[in-house]
N, C-alpha and C. Protein backbone atom coordinates (compact mmCIF):
# COMPACT_ATOMS: atom_id res chain seq x y z
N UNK A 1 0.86 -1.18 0.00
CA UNK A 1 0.00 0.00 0.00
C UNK A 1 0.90 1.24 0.00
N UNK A 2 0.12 1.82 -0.59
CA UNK A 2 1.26 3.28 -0.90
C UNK A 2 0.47 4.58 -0.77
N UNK A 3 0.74 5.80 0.42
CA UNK A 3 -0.22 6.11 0.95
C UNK A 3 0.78 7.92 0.89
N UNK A 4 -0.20 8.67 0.16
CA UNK A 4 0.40 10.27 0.05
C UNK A 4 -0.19 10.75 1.47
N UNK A 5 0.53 11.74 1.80
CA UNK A 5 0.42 12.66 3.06
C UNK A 5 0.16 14.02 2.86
N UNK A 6 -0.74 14.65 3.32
CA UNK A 6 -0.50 16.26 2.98
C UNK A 6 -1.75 16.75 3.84
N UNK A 7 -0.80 18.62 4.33
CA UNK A 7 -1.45 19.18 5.73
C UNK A 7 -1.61 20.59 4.54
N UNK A 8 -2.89 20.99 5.54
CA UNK A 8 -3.54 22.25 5.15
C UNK A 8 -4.05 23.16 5.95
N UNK A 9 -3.67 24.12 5.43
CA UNK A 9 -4.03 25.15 6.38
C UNK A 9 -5.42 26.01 5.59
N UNK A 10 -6.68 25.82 6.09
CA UNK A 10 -7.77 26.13 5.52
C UNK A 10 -8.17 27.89 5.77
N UNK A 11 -8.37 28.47 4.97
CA UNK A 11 -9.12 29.84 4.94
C UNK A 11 -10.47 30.16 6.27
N UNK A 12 -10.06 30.61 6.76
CA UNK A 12 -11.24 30.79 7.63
C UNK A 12 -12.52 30.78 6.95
N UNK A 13 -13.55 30.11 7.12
CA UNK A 13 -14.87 30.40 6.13
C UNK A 13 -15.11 29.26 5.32
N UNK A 14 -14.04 28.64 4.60
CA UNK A 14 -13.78 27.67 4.00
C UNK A 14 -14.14 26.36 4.51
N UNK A 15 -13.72 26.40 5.86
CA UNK A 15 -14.15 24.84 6.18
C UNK A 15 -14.81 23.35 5.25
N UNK A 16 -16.17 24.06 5.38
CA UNK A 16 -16.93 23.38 5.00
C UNK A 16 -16.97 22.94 3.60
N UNK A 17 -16.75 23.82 2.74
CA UNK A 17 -16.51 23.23 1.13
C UNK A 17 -15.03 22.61 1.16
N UNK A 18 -14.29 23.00 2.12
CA UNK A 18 -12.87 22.19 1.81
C UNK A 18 -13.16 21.03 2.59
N UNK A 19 -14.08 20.09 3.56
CA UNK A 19 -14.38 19.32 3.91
C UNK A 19 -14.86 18.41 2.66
N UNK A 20 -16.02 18.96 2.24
CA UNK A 20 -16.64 18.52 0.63
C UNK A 20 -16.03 18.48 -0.30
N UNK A 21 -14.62 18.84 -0.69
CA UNK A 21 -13.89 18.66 -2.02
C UNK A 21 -12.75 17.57 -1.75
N UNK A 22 -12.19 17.48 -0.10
CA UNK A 22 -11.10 16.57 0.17
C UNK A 22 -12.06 15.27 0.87
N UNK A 23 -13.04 15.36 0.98
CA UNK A 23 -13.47 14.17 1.84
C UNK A 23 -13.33 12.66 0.63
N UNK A 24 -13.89 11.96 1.40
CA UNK A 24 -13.90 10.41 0.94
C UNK A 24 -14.81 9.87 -0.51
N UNK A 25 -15.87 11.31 -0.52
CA UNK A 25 -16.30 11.55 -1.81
C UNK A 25 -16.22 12.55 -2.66
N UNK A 26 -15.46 13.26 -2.31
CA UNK A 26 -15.48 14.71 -2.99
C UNK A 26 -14.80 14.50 -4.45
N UNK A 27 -14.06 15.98 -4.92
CA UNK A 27 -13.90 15.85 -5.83
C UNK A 27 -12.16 15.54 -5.99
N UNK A 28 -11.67 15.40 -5.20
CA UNK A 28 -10.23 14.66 -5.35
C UNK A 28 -10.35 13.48 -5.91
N UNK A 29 -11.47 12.66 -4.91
CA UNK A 29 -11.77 10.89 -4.77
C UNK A 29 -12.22 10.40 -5.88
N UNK A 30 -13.30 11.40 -6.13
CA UNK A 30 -13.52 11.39 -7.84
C UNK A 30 -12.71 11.03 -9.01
N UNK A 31 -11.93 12.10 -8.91
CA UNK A 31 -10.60 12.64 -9.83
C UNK A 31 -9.88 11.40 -9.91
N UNK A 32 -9.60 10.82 -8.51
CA UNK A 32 -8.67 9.36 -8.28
C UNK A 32 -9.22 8.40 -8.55
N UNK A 33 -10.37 8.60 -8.20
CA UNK A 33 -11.13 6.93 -8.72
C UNK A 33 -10.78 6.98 -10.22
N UNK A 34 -10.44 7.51 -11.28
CA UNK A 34 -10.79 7.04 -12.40
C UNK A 34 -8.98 6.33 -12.73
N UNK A 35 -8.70 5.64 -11.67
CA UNK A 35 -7.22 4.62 -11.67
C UNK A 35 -8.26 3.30 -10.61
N UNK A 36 -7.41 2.34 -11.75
CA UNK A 36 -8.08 1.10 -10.79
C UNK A 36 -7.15 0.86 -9.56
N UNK A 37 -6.05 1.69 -9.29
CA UNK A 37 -4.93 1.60 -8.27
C UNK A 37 -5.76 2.38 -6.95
N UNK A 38 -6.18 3.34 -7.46
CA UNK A 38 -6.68 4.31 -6.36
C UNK A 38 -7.56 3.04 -4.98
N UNK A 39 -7.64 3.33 -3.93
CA UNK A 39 -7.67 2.62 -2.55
C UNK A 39 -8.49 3.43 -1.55
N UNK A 40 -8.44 4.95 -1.96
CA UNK A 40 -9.70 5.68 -0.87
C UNK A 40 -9.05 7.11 -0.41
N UNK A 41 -9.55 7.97 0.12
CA UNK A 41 -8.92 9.15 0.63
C UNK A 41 -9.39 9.08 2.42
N UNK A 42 -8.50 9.37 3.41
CA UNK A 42 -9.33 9.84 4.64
C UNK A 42 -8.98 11.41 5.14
N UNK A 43 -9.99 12.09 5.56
CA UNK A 43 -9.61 13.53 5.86
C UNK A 43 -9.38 13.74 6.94
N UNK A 44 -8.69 14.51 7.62
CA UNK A 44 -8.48 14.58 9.19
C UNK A 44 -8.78 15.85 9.63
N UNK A 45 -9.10 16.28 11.13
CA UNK A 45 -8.50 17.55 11.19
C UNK A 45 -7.87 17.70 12.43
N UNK A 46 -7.21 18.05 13.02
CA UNK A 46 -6.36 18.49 14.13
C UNK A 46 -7.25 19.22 14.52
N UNK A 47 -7.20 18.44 15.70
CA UNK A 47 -8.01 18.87 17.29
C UNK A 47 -7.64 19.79 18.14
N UNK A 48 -6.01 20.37 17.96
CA UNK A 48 -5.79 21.48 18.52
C UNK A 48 -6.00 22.60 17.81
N UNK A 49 -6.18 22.16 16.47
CA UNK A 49 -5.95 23.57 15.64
C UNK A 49 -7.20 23.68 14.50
N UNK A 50 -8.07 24.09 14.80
CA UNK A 50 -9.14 24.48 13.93
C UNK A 50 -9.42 23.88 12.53
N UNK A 51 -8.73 24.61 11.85
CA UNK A 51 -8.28 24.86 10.35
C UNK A 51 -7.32 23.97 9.63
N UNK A 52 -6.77 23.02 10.05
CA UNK A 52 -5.35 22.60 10.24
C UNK A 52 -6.14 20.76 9.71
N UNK A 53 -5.87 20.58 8.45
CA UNK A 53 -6.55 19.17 7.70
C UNK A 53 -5.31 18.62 7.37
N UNK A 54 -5.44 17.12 7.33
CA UNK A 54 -4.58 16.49 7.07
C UNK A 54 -5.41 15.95 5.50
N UNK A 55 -4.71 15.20 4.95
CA UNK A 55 -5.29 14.13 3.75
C UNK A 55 -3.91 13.08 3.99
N UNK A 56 -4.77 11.64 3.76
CA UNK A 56 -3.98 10.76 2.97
C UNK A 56 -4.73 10.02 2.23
N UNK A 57 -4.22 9.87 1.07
CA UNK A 57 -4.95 9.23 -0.38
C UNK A 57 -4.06 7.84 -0.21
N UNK A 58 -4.94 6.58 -0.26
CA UNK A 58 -4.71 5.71 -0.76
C UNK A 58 -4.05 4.99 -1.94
N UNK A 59 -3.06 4.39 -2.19
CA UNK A 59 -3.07 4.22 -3.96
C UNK A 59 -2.06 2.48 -3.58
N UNK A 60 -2.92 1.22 -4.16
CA UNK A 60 -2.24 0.25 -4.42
C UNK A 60 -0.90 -0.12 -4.70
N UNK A 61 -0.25 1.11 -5.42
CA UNK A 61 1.41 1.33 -5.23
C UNK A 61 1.70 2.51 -5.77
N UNK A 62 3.05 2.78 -5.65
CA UNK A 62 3.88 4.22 -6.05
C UNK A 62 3.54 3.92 -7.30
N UNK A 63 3.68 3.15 -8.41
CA UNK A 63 3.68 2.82 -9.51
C UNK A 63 2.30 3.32 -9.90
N UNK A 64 1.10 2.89 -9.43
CA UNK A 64 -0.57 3.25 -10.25
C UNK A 64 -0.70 4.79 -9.78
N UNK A 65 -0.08 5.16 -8.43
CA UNK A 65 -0.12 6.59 -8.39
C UNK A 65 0.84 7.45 -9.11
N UNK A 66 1.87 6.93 -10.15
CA UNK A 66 2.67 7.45 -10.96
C UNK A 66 1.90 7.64 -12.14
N UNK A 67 1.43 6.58 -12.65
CA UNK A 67 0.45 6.25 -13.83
C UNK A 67 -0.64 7.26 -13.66
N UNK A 68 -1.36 7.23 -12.86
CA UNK A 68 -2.30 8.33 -12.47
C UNK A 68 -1.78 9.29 -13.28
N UNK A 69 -1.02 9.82 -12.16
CA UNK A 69 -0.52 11.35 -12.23
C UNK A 69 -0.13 11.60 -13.92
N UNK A 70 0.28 10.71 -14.23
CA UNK A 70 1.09 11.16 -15.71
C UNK A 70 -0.26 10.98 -16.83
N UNK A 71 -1.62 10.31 -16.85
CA UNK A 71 -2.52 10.15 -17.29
C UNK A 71 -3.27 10.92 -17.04
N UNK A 72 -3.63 11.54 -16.11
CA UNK A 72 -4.75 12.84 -15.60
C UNK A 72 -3.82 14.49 -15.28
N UNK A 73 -2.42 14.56 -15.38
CA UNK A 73 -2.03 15.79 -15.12
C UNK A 73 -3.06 17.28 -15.40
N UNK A 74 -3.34 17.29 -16.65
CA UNK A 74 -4.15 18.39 -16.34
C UNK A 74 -4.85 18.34 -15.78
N UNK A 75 -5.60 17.32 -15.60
CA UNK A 75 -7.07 17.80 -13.84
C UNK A 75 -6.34 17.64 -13.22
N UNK A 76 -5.48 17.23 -13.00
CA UNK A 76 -5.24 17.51 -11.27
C UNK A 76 -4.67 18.47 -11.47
N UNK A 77 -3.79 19.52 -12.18
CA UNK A 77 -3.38 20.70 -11.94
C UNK A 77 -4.79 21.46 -11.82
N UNK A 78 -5.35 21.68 -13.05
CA UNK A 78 -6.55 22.76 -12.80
C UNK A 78 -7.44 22.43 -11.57
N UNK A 79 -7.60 21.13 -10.87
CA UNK A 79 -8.45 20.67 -9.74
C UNK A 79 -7.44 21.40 -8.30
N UNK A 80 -6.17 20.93 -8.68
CA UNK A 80 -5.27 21.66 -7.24
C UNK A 80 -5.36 23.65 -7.33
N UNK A 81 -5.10 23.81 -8.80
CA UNK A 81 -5.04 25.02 -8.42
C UNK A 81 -6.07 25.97 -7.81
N UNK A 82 -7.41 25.23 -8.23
CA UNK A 82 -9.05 25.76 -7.96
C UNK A 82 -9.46 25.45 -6.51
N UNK A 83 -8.46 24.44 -5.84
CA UNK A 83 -8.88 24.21 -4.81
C UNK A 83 -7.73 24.74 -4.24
N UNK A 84 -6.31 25.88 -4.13
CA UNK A 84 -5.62 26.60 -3.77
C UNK A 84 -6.69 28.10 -2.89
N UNK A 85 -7.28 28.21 -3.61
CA UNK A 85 -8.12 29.14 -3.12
C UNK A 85 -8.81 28.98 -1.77
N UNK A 86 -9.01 27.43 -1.26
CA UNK A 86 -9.54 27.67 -0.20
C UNK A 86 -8.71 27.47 1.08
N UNK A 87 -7.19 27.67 0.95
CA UNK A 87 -5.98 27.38 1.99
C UNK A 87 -5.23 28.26 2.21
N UNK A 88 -4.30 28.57 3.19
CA UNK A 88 -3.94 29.80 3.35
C UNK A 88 -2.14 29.04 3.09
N UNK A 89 -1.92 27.77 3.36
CA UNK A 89 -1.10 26.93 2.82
C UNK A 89 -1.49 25.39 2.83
N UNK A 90 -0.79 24.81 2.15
CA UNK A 90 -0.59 23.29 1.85
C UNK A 90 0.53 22.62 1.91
N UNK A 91 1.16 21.60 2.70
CA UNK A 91 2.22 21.27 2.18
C UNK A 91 2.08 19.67 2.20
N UNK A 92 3.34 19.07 1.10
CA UNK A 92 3.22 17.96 1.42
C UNK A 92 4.12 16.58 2.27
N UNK A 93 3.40 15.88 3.23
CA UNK A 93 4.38 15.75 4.06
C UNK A 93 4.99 14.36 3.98
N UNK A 94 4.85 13.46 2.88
CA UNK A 94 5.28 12.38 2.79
C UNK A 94 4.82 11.52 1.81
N UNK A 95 5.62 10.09 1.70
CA UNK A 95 5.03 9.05 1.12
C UNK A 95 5.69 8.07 2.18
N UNK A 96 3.94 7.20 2.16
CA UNK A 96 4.51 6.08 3.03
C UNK A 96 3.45 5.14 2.22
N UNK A 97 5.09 4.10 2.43
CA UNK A 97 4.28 2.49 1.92
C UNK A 97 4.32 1.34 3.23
N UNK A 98 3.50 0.70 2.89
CA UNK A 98 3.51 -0.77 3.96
C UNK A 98 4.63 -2.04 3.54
N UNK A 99 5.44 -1.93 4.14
CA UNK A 99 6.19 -3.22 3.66
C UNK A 99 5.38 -4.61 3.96
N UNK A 100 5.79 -5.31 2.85
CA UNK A 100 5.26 -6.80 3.03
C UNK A 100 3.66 -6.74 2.25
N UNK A 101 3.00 -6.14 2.11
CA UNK A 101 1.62 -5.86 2.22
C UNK A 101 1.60 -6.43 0.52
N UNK A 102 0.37 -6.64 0.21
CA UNK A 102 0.75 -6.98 -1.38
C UNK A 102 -0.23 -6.08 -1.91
N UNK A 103 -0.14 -6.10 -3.60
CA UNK A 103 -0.30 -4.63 -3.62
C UNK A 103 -2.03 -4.91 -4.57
N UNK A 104 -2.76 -5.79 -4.34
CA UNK A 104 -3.96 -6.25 -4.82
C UNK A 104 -4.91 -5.73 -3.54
N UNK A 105 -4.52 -5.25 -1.93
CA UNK A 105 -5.27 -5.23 -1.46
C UNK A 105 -5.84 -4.12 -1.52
N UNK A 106 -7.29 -3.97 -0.76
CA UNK A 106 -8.15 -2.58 -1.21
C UNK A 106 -8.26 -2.19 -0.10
């Protein structure tokens, strides 16, 4: 399993549509579902800090999330940049895979 990381710092006001565009159905999950690699998104938010979202996207391996990316680049640029608007930053904080794990599971 091969699993992206990334923290956000949300616009005051924003919340709620940036809840609805990063959640488990929104329009990221969307965007990703159309790879049979893709595995799910979960959204987080930090309990000390308001505004402060985590994401990690699922993806069967580095490899189908490479494929992705190089097959859909323009939506996901025009989808990241449209959804820039509702963060005051973003960064990204990792890749983590599961060793041992095989890469058929969902």
């Amino acid at each position: 399993m091969f699993v992206n990381l990334w923290e956000f710092h949300v616009k005051s006001g924003m919340e709620q549509m940036f809840e609805k565009v990063y959640g488990a159905t929104g329009d990221w999950a969307s965007l990703f579902g159309k790879s049979p690699g893709y595995r799910g998104s979960r959204l987080v938010q930090d309990v000390a800090g308001g505004r402060r979202y985590f994401t990690l996207d699922y993806w069967a391996s580095r490899g189908e999330f490479e494929a992705f990316c190089k097959e859909n680049e323009a939506a996901y640029t025009e989808l990241d940049k449209w959804c820039g608007s509702m963060t005051d930053s973003e960064r990204h904080l990792g890749e983590i895979e599961t060793p041992g794990e095989s890469s058929h599971e969902s």
